[in-house]
PDB file of N, CA and C in Angstrom:
ATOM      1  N   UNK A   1     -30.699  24.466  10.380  1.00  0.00           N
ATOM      2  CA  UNK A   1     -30.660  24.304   8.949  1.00  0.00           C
ATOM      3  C   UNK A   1     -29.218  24.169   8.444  1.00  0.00           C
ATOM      4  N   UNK A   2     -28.245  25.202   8.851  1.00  0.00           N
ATOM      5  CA  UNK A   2     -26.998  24.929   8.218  1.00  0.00           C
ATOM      6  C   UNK A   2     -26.449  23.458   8.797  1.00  0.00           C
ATOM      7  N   UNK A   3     -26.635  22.949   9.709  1.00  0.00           N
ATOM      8  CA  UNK A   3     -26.276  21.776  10.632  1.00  0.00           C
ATOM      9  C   UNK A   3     -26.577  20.814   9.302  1.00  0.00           C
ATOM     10  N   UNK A   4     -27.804  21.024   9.123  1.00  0.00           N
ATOM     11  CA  UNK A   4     -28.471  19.630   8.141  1.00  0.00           C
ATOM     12  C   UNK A   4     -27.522  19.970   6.521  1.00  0.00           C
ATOM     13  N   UNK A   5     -27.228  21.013   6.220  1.00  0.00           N
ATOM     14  CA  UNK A   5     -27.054  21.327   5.259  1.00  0.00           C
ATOM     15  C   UNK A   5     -25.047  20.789   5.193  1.00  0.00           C
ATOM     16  N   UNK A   6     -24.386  20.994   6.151  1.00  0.00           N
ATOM     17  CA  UNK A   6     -23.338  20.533   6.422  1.00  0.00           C
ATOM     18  C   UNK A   6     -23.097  19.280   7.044  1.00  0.00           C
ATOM     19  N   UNK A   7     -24.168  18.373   7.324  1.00  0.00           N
ATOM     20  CA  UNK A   7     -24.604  16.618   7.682  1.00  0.00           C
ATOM     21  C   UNK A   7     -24.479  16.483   6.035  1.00  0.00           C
ATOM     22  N   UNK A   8     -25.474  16.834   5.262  1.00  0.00           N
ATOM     23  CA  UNK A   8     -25.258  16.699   4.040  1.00  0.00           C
ATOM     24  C   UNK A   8     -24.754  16.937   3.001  1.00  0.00           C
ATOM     25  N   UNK A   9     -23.390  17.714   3.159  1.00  0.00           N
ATOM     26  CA  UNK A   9     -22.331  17.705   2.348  1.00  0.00           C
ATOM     27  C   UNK A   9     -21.334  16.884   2.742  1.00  0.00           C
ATOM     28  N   UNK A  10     -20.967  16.319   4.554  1.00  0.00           N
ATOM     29  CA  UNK A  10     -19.991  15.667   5.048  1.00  0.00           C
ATOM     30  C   UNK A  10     -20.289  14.025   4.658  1.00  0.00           C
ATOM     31  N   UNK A  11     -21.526  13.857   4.554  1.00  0.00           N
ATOM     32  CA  UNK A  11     -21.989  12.296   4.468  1.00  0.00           C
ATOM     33  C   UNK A  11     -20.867  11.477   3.276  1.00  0.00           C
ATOM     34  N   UNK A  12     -21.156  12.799   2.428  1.00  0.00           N
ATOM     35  CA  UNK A  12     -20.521  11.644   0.854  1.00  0.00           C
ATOM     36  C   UNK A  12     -18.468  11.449   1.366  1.00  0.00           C
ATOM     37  N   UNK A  13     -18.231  12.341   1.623  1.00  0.00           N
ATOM     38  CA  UNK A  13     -16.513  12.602   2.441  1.00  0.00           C
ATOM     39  C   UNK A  13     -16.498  11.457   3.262  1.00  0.00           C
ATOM     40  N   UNK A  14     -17.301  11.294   4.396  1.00  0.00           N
ATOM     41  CA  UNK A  14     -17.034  10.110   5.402  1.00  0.00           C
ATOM     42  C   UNK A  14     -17.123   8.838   4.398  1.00  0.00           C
ATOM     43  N   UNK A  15     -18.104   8.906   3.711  1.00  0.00           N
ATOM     44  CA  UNK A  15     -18.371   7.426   3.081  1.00  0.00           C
ATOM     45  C   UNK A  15     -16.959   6.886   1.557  1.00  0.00           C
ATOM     46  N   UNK A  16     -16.795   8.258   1.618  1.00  0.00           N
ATOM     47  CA  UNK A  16     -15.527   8.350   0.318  1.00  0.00           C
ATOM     48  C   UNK A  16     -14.192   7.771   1.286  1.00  0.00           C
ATOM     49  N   UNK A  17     -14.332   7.941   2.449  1.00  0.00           N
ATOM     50  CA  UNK A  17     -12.898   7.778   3.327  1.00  0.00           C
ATOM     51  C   UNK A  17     -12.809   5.897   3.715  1.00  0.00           C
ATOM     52  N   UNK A  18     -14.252   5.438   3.777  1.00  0.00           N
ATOM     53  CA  UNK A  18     -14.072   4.649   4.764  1.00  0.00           C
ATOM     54  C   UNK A  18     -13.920   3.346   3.404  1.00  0.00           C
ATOM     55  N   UNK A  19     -13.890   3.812   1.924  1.00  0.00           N
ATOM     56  CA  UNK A  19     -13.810   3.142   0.986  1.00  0.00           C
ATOM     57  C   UNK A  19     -12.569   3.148   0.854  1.00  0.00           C
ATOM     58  N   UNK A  20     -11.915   3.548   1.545  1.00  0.00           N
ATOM     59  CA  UNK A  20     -10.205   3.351   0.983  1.00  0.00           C
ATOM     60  C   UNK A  20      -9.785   2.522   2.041  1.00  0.00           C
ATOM     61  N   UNK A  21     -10.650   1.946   2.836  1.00  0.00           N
ATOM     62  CA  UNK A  21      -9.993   0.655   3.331  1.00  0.00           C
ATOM     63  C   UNK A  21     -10.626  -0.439   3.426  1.00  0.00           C
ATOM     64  N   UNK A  22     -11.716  -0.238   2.939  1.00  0.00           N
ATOM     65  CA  UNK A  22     -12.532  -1.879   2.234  1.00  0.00           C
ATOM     66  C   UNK A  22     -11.488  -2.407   1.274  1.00  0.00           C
ATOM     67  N   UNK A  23     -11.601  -3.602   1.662  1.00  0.00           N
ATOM     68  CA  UNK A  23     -11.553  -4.444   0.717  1.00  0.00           C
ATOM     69  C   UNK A  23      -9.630  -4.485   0.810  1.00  0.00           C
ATOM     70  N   UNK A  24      -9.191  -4.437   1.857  1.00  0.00           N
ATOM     71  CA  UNK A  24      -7.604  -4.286   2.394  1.00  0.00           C
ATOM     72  C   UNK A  24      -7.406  -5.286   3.121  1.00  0.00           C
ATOM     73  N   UNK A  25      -6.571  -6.325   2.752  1.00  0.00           N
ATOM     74  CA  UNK A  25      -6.241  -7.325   3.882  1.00  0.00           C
ATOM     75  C   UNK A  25      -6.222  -7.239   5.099  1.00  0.00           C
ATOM     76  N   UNK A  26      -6.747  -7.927   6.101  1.00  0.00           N
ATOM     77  CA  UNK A  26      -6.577  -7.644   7.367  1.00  0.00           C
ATOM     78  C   UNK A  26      -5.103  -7.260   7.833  1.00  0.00           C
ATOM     79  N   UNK A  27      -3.854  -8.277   7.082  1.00  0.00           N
ATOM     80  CA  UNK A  27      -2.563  -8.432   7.279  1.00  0.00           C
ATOM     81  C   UNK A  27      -2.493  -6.926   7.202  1.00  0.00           C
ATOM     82  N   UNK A  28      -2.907  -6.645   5.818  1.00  0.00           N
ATOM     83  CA  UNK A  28      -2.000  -4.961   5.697  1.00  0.00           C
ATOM     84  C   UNK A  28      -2.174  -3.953   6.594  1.00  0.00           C
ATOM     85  N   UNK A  29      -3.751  -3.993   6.798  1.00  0.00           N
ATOM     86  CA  UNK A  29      -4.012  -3.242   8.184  1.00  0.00           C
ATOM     87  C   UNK A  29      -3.403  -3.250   9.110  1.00  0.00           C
ATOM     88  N   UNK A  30      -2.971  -4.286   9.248  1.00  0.00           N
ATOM     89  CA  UNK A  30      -2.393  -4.738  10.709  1.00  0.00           C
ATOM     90  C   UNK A  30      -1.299  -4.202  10.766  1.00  0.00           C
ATOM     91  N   UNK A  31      -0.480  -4.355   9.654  1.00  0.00           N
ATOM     92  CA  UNK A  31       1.005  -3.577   9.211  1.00  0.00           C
ATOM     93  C   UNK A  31       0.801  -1.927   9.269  1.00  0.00           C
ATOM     94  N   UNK A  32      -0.202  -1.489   8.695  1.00  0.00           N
ATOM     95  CA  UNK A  32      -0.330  -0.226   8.941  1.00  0.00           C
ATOM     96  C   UNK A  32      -0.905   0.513  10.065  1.00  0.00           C
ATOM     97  N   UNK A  33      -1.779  -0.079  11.218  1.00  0.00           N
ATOM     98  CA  UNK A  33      -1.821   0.473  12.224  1.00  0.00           C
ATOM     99  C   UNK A  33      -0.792   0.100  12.983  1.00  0.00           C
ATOM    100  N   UNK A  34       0.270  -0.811  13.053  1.00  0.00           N
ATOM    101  CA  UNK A  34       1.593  -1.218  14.018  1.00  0.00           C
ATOM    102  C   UNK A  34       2.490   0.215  13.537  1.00  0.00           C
ATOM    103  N   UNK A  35       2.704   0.461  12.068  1.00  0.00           N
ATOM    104  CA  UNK A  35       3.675   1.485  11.599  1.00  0.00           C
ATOM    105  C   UNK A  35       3.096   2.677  11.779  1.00  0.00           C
ATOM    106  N   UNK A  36       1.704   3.054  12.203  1.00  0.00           N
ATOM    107  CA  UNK A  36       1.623   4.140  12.451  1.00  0.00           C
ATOM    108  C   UNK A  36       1.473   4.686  14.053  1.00  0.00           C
ATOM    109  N   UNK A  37       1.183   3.584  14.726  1.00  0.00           N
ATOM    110  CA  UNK A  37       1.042   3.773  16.413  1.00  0.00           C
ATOM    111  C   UNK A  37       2.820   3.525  16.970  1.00  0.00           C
ATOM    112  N   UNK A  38       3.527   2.668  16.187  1.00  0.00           N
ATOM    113  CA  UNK A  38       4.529   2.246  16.864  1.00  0.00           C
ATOM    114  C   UNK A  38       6.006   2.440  16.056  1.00  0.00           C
ATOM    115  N   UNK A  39       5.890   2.960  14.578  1.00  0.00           N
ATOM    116  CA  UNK A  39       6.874   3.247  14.026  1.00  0.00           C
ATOM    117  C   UNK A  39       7.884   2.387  14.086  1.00  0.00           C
ATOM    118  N   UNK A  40       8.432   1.136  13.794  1.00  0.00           N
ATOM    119  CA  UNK A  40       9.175   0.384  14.210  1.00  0.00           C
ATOM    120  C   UNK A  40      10.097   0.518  13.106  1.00  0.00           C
ATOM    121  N   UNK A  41      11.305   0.206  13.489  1.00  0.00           N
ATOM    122  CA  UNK A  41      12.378  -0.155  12.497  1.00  0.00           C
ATOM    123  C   UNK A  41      12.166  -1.013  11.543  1.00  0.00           C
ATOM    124  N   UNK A  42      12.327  -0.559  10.293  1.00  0.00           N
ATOM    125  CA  UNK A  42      12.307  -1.518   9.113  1.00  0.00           C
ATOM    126  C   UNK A  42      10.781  -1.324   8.410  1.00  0.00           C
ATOM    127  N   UNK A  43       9.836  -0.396   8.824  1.00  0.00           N
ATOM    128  CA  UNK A  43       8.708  -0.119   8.872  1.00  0.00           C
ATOM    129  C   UNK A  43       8.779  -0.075   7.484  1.00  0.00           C
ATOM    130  N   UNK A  44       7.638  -0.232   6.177  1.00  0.00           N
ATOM    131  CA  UNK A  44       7.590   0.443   4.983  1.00  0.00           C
ATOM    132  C   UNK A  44       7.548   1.888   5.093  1.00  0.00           C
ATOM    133  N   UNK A  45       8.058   2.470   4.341  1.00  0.00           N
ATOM    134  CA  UNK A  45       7.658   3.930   4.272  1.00  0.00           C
ATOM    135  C   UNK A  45       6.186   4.474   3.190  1.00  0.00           C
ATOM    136  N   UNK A  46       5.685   3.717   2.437  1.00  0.00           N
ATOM    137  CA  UNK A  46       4.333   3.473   1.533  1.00  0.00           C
ATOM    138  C   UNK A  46       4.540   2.136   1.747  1.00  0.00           C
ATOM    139  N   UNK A  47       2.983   1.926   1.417  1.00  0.00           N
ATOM    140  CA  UNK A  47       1.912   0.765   0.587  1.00  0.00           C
ATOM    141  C   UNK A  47       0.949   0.984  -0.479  1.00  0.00           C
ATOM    142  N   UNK A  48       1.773   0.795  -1.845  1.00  0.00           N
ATOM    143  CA  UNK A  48       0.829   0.674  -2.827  1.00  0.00           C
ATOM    144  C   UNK A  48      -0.002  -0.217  -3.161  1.00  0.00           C
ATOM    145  N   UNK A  49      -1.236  -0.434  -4.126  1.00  0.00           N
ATOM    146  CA  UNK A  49      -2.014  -0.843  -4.237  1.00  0.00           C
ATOM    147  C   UNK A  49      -1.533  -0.828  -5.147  1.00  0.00           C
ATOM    148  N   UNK A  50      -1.551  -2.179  -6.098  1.00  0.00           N
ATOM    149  CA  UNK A  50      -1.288  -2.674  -8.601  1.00  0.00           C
ATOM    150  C   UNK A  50      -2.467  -3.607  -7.866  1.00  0.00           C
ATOM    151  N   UNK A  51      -2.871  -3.935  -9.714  1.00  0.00           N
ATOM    152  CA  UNK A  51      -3.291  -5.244 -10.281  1.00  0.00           C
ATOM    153  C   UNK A  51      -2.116  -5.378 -10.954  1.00  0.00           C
ATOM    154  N   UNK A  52      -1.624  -6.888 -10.896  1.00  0.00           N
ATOM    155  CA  UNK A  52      -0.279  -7.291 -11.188  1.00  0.00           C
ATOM    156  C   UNK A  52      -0.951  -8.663 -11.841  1.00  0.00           C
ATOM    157  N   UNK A  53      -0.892  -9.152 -12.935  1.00  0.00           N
ATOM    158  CA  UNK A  53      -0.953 -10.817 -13.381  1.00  0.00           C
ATOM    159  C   UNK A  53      -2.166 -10.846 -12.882  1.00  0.00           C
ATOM    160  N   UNK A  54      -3.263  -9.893 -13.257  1.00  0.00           N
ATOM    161  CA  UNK A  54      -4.873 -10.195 -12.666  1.00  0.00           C
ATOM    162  C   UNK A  54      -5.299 -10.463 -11.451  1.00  0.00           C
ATOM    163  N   UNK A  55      -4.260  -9.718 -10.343  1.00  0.00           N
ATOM    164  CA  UNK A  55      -4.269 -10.139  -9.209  1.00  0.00           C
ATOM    165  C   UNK A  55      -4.025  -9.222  -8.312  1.00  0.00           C
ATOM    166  N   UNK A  56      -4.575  -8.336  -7.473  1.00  0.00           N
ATOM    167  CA  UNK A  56      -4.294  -7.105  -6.508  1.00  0.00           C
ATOM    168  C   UNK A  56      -3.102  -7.452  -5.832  1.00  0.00           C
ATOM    169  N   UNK A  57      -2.180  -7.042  -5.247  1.00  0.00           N
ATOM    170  CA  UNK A  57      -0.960  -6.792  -5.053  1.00  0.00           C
ATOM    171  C   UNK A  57      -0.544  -5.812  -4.339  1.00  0.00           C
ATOM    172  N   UNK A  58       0.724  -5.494  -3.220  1.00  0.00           N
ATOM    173  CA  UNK A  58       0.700  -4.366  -2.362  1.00  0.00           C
ATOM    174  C   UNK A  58       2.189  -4.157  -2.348  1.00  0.00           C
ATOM    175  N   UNK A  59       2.895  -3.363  -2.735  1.00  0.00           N
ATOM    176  CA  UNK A  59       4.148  -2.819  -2.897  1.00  0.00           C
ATOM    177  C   UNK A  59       4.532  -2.169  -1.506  1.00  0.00           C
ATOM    178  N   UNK A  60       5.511  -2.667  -1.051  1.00  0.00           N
ATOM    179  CA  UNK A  60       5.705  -2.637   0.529  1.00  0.00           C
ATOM    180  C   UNK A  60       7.281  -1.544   0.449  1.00  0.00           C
ATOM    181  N   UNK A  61       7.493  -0.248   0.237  1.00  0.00           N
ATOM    182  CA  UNK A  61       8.581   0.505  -0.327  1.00  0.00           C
ATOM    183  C   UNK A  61       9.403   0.659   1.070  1.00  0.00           C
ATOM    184  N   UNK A  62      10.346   0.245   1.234  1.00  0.00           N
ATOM    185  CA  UNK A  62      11.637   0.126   2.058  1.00  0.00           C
ATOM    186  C   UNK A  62      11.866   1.794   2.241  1.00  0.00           C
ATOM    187  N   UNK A  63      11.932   1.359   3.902  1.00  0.00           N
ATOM    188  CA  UNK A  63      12.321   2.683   4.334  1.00  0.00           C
ATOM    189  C   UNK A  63      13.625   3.568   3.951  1.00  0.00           C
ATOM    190  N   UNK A  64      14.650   2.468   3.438  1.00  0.00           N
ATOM    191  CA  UNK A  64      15.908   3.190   3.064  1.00  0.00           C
ATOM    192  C   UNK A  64      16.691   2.389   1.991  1.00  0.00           C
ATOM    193  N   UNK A  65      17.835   3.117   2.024  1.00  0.00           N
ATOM    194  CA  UNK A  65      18.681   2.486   1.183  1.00  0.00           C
ATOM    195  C   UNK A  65      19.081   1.164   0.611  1.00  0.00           C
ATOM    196  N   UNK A  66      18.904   0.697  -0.785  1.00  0.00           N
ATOM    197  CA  UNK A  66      19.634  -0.545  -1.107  1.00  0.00           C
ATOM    198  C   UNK A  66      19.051  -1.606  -0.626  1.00  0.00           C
ATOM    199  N   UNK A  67      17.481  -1.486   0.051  1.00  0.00           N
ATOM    200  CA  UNK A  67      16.649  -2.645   0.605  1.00  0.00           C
ATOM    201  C   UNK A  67      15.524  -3.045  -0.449  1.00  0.00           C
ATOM    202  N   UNK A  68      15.375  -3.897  -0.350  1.00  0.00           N
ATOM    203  CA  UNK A  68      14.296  -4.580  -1.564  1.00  0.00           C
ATOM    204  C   UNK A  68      12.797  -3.995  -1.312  1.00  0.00           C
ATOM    205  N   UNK A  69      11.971  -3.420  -2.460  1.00  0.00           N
ATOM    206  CA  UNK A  69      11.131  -2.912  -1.856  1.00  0.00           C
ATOM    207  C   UNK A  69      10.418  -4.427  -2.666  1.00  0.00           C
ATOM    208  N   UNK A  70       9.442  -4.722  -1.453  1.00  0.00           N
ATOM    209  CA  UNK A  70       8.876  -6.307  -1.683  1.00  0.00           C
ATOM    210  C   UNK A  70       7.536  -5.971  -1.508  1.00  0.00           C
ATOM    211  N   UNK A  71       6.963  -7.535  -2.891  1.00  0.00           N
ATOM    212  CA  UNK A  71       5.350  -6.706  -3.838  1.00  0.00           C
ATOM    213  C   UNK A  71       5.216  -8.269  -2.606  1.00  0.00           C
ATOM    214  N   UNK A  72       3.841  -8.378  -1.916  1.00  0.00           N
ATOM    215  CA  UNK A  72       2.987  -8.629  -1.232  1.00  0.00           C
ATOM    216  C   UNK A  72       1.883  -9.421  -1.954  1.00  0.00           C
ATOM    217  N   UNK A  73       0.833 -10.219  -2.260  1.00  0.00           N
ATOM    218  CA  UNK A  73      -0.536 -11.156  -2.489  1.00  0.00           C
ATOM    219  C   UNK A  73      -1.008 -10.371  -1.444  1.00  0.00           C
ATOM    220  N   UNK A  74      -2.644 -10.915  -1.823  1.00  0.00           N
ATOM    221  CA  UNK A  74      -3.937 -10.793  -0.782  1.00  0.00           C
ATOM    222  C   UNK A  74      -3.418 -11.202   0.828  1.00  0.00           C
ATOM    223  N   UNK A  75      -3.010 -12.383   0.934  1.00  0.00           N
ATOM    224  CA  UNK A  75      -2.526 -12.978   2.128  1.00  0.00           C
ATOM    225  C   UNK A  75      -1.358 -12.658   2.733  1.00  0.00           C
ATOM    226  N   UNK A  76      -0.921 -11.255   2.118  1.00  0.00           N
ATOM    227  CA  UNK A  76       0.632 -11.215   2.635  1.00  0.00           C
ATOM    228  C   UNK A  76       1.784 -12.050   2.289  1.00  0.00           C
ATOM    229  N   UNK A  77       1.938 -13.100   1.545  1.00  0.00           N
ATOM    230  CA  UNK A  77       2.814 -13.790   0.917  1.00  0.00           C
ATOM    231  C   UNK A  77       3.727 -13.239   0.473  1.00  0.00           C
ATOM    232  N   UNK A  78       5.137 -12.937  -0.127  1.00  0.00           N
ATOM    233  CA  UNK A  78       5.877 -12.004  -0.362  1.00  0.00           C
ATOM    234  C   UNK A  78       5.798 -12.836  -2.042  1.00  0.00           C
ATOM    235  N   UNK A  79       5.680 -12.454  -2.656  1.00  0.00           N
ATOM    236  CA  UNK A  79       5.513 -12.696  -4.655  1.00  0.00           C
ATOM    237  C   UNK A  79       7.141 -12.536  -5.086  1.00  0.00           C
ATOM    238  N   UNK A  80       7.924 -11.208  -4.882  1.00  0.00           N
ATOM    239  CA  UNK A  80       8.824 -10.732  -5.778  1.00  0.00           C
ATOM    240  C   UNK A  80       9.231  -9.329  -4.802  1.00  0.00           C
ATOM    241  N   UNK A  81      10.606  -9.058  -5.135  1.00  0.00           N
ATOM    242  CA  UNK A  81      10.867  -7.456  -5.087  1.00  0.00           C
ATOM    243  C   UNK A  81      11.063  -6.797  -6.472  1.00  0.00           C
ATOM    244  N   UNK A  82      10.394  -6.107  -6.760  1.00  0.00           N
ATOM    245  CA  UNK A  82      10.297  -5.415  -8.601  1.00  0.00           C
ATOM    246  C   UNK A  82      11.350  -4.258  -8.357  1.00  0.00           C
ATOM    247  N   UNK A  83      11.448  -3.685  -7.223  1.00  0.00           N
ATOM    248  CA  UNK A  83      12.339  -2.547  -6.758  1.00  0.00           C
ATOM    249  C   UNK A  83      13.130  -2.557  -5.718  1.00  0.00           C
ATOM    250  N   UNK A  84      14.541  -1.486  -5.791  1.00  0.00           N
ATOM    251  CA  UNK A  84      15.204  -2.016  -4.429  1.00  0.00           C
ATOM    252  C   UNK A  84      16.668  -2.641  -4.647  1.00  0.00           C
ATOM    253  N   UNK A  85      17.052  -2.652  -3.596  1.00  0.00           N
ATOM    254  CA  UNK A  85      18.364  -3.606  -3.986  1.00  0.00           C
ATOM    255  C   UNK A  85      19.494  -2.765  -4.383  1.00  0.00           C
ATOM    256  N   UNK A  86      20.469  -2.639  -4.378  1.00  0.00           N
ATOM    257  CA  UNK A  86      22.061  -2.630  -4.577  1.00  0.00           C
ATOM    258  C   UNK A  86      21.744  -1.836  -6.020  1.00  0.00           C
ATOM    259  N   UNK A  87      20.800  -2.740  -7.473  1.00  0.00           N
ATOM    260  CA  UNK A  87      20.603  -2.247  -8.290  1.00  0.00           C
ATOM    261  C   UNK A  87      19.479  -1.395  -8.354  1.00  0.00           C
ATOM    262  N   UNK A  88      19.024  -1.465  -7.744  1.00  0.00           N
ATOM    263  CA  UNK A  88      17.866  -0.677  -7.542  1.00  0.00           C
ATOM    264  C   UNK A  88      16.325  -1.320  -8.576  1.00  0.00           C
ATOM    265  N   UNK A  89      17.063  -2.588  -9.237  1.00  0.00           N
ATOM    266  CA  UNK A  89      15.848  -3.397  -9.659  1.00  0.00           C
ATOM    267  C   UNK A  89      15.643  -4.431  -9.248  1.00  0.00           C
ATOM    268  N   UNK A  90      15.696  -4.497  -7.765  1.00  0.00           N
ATOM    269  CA  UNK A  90      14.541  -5.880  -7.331  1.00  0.00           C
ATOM    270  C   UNK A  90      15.251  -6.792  -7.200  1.00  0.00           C
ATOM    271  N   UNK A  91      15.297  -8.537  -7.017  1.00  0.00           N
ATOM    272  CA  UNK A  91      15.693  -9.301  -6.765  1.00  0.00           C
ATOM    273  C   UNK A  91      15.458 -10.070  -8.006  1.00  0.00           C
ATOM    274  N   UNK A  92      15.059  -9.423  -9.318  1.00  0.00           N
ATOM    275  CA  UNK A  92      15.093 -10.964 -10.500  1.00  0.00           C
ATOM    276  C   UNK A  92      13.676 -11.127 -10.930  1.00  0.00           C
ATOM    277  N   UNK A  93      12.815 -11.113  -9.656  1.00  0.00           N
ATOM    278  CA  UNK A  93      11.770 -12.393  -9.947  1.00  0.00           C
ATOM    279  C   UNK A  93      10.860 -11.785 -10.969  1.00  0.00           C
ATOM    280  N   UNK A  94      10.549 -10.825 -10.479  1.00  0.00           N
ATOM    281  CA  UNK A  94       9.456 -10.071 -11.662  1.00  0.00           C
ATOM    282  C   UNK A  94       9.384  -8.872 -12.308  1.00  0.00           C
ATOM    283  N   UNK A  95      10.954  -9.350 -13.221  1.00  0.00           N
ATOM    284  CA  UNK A  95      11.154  -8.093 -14.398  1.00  0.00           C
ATOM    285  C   UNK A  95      10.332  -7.627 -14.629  1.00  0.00           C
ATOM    286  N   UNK A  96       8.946  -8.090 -15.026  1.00  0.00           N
ATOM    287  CA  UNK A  96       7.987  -7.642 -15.821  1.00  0.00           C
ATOM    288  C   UNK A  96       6.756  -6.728 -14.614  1.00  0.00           C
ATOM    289  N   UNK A  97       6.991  -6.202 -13.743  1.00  0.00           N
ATOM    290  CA  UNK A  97       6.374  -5.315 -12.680  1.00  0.00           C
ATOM    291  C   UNK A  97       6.532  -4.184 -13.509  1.00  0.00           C
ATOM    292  N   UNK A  98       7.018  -3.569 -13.300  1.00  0.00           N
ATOM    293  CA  UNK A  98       7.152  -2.676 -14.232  1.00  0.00           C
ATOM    294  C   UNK A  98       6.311  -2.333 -15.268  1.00  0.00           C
ATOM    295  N   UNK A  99       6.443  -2.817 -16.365  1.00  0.00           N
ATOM    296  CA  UNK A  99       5.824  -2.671 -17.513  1.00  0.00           C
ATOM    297  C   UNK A  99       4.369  -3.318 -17.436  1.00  0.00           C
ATOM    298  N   UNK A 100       3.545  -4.848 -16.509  1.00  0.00           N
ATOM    299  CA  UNK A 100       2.553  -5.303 -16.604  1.00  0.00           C
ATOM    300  C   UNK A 100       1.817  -4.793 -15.284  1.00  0.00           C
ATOM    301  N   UNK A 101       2.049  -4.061 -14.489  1.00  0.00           N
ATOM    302  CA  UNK A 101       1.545  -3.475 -13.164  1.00  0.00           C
ATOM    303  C   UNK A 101       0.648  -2.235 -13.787  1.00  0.00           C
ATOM    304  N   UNK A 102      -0.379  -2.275 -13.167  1.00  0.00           N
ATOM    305  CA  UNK A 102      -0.834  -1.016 -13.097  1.00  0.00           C
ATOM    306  C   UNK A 102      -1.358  -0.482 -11.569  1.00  0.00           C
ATOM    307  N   UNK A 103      -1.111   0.564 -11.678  1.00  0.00           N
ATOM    308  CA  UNK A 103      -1.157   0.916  -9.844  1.00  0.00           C
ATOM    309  C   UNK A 103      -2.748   1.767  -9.821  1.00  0.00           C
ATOM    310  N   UNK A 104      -3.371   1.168  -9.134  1.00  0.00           N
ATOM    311  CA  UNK A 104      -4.278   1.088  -8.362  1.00  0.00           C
ATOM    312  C   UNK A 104      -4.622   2.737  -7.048  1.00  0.00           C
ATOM    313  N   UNK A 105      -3.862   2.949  -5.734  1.00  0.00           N
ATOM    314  CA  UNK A 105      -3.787   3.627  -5.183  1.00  0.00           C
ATOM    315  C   UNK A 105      -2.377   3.249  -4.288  1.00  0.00           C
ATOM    316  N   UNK A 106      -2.604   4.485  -3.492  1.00  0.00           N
ATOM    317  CA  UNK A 106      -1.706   4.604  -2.308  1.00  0.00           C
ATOM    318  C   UNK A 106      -2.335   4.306  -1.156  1.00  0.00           C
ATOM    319  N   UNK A 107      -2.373   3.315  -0.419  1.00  0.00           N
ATOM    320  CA  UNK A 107      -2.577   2.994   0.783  1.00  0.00           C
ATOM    321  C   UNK A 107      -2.603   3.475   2.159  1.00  0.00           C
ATOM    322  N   UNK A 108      -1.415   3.757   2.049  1.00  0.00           N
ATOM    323  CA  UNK A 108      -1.037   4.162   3.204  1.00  0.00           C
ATOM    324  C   UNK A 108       0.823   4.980   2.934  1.00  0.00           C
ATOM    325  N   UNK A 109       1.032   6.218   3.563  1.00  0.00           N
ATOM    326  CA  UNK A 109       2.327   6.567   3.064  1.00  0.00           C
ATOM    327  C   UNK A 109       3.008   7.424   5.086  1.00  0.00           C
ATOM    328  N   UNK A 110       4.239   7.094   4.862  1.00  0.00           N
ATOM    329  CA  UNK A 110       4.404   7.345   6.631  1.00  0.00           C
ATOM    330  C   UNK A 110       4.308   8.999   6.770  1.00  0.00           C
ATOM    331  N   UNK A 111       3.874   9.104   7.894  1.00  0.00           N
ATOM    332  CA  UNK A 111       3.399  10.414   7.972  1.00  0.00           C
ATOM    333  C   UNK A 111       1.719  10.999   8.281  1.00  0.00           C
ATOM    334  N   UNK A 112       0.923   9.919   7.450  1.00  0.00           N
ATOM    335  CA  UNK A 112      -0.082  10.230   7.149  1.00  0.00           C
ATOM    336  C   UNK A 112      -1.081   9.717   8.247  1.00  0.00           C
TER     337      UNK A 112
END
């Protein structure tokens, strides 16, 4: 009885977990099981999830210093860096990250 009773509190947890990676580019996956089995140099340290310009979007945050943290498309395409850089705002392209982004979740963060 407690077996069934703890099958049926774990069910909704497994099914809550395996929703946080539906619907994730294959690319990003791919990026995130390489950075978590193999840790490589230059690795992101997060992957956020925005809707950006009506369009899901993945914020790729630079492991260190003064590096562009670069926003990602569905396909992995690189769009813009909104953050990052020398100034610490991005490369130009899309001042407006910031203020028209809304963030979605956290993906994936190193460590985890």
């Amino acid at each position: 009885m407690k077996y069934l009773l703890l099958a049926l509190f774990a069910m909704p947890l497994i099914s809550a977990s395996d929703c946080n990676t539906n619907n994730v580019p294959a690319c990003v996956k791919r990026i995130i099981a390489d950075a978590k089995k193999n840790n490589p140099t230059g690795a992101p340290e997060q992957i956020d999830e925005y809707m950006y310009r009506n369009e899901r979007v993945f914020l790729f945050t630079a492991p260190c210093c003064d590096q562009y943290n670069t926003l990602y498309d569905m396909k992995c395409n690189p769009i813009c860096a909104p953050t990052g850089g020398i100034t610490g705002n991005g490369d130009g392209k899309c001042t407006d990250f910031k203020t028209e982004a809304t963030f979605v979740r956290t993906l994936w963060k190193k460590g985890d």
